[in-house]
Protein backbone atom coordinates (compact mmCIF):
# COMPACT_ATOMS: atom_id res chain seq x y z
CA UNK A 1 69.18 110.44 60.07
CA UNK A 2 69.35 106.71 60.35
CA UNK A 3 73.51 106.68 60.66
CA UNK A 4 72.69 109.42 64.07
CA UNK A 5 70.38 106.87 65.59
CA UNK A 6 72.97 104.05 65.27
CA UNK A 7 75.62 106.09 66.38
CA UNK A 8 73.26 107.63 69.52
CA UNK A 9 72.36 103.79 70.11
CA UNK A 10 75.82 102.73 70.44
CA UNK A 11 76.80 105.56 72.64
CA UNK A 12 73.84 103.94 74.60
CA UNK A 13 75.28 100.35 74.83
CA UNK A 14 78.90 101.62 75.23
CA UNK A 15 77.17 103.25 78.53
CA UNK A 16 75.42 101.07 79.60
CA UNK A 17 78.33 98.50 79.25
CA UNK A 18 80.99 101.02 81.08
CA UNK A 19 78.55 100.78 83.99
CA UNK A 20 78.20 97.40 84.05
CA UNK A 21 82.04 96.70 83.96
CA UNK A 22 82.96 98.94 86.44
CA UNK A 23 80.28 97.30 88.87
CA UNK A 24 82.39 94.34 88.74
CA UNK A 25 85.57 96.06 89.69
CA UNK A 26 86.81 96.00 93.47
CA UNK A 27 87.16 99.07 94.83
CA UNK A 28 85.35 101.66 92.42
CA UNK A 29 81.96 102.84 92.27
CA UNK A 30 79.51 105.60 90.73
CA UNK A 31 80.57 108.07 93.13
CA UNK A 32 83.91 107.79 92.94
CA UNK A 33 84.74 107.10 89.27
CA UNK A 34 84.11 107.24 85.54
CA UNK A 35 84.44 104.39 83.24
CA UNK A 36 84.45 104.68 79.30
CA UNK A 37 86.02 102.54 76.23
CA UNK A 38 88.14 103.57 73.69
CA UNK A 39 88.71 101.21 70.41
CA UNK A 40 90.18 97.41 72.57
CA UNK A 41 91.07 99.54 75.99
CA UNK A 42 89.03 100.34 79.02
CA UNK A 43 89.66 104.02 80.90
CA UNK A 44 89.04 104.10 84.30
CA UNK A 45 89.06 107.66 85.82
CA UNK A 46 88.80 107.69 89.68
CA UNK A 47 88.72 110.88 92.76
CA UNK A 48 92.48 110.36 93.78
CA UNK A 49 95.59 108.17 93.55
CA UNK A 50 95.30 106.76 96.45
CA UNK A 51 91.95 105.07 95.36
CA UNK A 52 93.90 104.41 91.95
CA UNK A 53 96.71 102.58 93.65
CA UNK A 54 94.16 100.70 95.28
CA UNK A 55 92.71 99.63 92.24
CA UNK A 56 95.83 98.56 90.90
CA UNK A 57 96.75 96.51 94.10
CA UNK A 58 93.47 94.27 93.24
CA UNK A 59 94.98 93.26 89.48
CA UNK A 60 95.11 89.62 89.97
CA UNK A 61 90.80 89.61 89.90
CA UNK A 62 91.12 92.75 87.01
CA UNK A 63 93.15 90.62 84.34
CA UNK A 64 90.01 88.07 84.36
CA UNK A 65 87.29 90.48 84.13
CA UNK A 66 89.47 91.83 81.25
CA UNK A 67 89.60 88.79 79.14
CA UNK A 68 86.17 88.37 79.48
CA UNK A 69 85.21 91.14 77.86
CA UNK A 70 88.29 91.10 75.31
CA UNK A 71 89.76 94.13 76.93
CA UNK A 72 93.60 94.37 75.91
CA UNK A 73 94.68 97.08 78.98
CA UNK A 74 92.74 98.90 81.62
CA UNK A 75 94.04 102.50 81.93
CA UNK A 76 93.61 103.99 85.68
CA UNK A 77 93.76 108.31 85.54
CA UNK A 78 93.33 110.28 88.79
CA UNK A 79 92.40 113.94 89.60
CA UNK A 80 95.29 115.49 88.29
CA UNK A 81 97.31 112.66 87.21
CA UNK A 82 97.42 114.21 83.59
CA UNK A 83 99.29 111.84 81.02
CA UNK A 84 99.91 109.58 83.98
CA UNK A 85 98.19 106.18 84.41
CA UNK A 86 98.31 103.03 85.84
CA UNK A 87 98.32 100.11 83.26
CA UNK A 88 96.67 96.57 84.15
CA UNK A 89 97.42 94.60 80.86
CA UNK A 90 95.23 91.75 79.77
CA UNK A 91 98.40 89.85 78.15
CA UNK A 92 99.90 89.15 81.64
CA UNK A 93 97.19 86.08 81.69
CA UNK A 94 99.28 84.58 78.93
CA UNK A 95 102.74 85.34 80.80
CA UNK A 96 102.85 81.70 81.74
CA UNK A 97 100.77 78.27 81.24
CA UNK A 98 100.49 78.36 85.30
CA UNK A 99 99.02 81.79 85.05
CA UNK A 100 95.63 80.31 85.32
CA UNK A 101 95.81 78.69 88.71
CA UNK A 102 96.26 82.11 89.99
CA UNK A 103 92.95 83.17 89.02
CA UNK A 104 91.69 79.78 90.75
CA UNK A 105 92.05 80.52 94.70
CA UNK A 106 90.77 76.67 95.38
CA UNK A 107 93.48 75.75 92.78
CA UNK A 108 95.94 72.91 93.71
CA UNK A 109 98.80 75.16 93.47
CA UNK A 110 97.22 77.77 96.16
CA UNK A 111 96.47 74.70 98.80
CA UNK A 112 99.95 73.32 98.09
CA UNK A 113 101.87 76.28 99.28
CA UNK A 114 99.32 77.39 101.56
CA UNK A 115 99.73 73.95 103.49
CA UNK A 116 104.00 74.07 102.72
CA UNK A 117 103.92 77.05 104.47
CA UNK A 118 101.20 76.08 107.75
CA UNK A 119 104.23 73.45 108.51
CA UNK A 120 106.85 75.44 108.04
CA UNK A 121 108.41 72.37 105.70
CA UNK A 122 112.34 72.88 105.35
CA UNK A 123 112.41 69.78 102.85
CA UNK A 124 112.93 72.47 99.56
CA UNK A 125 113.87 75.16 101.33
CA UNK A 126 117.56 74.70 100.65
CA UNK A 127 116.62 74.72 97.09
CA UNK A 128 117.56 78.07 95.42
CA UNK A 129 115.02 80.48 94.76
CA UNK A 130 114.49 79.70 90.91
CA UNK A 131 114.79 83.02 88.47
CA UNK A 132 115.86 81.33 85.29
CA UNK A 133 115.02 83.04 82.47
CA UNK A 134 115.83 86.39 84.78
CA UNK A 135 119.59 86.71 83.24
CA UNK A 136 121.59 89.59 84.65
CA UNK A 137 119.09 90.58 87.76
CA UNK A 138 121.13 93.50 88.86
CA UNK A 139 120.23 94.79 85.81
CA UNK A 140 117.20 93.19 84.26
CA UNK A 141 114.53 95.38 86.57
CA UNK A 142 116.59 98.64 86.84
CA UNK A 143 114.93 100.78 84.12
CA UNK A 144 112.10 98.19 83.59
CA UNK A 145 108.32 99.27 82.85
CA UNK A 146 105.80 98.70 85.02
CA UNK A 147 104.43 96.02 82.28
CA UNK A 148 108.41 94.22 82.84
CA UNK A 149 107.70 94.26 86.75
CA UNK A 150 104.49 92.87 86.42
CA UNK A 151 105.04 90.14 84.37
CA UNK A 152 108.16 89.39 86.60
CA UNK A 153 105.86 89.73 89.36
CA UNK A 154 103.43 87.58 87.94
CA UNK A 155 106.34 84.87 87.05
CA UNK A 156 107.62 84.73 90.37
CA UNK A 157 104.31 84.08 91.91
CA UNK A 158 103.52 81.25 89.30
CA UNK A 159 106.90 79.89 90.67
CA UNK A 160 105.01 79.87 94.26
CA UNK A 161 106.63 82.85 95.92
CA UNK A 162 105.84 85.38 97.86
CA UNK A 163 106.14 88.96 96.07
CA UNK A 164 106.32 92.05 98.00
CA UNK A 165 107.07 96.06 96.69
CA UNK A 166 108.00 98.50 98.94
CA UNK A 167 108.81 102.50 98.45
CA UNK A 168 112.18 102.79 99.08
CA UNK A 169 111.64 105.80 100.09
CA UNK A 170 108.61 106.08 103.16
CA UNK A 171 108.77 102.13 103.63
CA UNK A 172 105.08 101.57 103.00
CA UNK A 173 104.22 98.52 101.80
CA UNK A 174 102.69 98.99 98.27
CA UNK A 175 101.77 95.49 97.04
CA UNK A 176 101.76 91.85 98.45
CA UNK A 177 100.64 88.73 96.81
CA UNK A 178 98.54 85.82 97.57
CA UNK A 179 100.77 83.51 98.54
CA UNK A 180 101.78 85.18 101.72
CA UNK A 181 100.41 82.54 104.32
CA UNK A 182 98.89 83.13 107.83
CA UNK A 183 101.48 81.31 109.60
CA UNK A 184 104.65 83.74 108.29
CA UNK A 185 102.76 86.82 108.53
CA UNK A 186 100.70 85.99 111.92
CA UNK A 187 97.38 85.86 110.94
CA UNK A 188 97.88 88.74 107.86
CA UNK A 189 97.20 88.07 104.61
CA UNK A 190 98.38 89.71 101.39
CA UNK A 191 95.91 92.37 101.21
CA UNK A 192 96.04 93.48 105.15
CA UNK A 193 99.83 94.16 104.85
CA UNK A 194 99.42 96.74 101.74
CA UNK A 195 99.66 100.74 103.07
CA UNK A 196 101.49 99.48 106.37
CA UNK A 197 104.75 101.10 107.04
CA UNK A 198 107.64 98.18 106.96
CA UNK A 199 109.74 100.13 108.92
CA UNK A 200 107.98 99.12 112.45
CA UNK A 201 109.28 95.43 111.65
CA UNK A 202 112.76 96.24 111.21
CA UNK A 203 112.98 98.14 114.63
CA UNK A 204 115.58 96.03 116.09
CA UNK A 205 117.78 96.63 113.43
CA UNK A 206 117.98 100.45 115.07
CA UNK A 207 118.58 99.12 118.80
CA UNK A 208 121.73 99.55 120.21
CA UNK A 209 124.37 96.86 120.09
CA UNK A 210 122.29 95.37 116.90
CA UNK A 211 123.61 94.67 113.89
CA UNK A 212 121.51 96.73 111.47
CA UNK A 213 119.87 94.16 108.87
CA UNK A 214 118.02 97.45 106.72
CA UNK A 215 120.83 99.22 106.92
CA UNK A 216 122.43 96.70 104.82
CA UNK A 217 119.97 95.73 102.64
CA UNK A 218 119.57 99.78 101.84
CA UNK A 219 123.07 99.90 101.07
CA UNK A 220 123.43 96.78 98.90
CA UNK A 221 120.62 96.87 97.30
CA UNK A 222 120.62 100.49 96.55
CA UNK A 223 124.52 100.28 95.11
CA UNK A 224 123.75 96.42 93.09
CA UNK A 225 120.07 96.84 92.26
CA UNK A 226 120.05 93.18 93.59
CA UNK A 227 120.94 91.24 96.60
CA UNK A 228 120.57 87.31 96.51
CA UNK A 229 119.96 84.76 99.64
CA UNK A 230 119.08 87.80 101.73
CA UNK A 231 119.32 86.66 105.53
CA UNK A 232 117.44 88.76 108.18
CA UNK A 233 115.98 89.73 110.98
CA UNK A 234 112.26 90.84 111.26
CA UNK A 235 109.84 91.79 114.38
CA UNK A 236 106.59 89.88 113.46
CA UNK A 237 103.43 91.92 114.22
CA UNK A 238 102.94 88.89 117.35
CA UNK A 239 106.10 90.07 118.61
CA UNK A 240 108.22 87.38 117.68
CA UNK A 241 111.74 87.72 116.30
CA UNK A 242 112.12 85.85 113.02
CA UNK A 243 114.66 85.22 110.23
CA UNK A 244 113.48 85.42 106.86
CA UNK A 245 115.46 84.26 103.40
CA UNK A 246 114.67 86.49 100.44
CA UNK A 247 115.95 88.05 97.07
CA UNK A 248 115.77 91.57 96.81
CA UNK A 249 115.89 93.48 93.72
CA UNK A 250 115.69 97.88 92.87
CA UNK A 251 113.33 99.16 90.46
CA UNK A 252 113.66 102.92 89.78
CA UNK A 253 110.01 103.13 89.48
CA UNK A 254 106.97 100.84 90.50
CA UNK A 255 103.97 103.14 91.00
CA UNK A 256 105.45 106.33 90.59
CA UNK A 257 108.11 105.45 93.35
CA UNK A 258 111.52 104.09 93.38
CA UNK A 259 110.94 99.81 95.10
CA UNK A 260 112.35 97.24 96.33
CA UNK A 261 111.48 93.81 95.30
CA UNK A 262 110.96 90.76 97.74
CA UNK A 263 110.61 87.67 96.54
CA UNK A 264 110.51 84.64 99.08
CA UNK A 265 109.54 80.97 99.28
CA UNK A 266 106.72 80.78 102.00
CA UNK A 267 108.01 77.92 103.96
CA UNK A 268 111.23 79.98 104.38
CA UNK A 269 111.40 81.43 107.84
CA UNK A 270 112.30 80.52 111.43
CA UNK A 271 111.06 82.14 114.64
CA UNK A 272 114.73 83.29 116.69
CA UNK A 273 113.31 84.59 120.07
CA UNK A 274 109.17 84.23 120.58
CA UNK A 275 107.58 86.73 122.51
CA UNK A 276 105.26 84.68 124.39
């Protein structure tokens, strides 16, 4: 008798505790998912995948909450994702020393880049992007695991770039980082530039008498799975025509979807033709 009130009691904590963590996720509530544990792991069960990618998008302030409460991975199901989840990992916090300024948005590192980028400073800029320790890119992310392009993800932003993933496929934007500045993306954050179809921004690739930056970086990046020193031609959402300087790379699956890759120093753009 005693051993079923324990085990009843527990059950009772172990609620009480699922609700409690899952009030301090972004995104989620009670009426639109389920949170249980299961031995070191938290499941997360929510309505639909969009709501799941959504979740996932928000996994720098997850991995925090995690190690807080000595949770090794969050596990995100959807209505009818089956064996399917999204993974957010606890261990990425230890992918680098630097890790930890992410978590800190008043950090030193944050302003530093933020301000880099407010001047447009060009006094690193010729400085190669830096992905030592990233041997063999055309190849390193090709079959890689989503935990491989996270913690790549994660590396590159603890270098102070910008990260972006895109479905190769429908162009929509699926993830941006932090350290995309007001000043490069017009006012837009990370956050505002996730579900937005890239597409729009490489219009004047398509006009007549262009040459046709996507077009190229589809091909190449497609046929090499990585193109380095990228130099292009965007329409900023102000109307401006600007050149941008990134590495691409092709993952054969980032959130279910075949991506590509940006990665790009903030500072690192120039405005060709403005359109006031």
């Amino acid at each position: 008798m005693s051993h079923l009130i324990v085990t009843k009691a527990l059950k009772i904590i172990d609620s009480h505790a699922a609700n409690l963590l899952r009030a301090q996720l972004p995104v989620v509530d009670s009426s639109n998912s389920k949170l249980y544990f299961d031995n070191n792991n938290a499941i997360l069960w929510v309505t639909t995948k969009y709501l799941a990618v959504s979740v996932k998008n928000n996994y720098i302030d997850i991995i925090p909450l995690l190690c807080d409460w000595g949770i090794k991975e969050l596990k995100i199901f959807w209505n009818g994702s089956g064996n399917r989840y999204f993974p957010i990992s606890s261990l990425f916090a230890s992918t680098s020393k630097e890790l930890t300024f992410m978590f800190n948005k008043n950090s030193p590192v944050s302003e530093k880049n933020l301000t880099k980028s407010a001047v447009n400073s060009n006094t690193d800029n010729n400085l190669p992007i830096d992905i030592s320790g990233f041997e063999l890119p055309s190849t390193y992310l090709k079959n890689a695991t989503y935990e491989v392009i996270q913690q790549f993800m994660l590396e590159m932003r603890c270098r102070g770039y910008i990260v972006t993933a895109t479905d190769m496929t429908s162009n929509t934007c699926l993830m941006v980082n932090d350290l995309q500045a007001p000043d490069r993306g017009c006012g837009w954050r990370g956050r505002d530039w996730i579900g937005l179809n890239f597409l729009m921004l490489w219009r004047d690739s398509f006009d007549s008498g262009n040459f046709n930056y996507y077009q190229q970086l589809i091909n190449v990046v497609s046929r090499d799975y990585f193109i380095s020193d990228f130099d292009y031609l965007l329409r900023a959402p102000n109307g401006d025509l600007r050149r941008y300087y990134s590495h691409y790379f092709f993952v054969d699956n980032y959130l279910d979807v075949p991506a590509r890759i940006c990665v790009s120093k903030p500072g690192n753009w120039e405005v060709v033709e403005s359109f006031s």
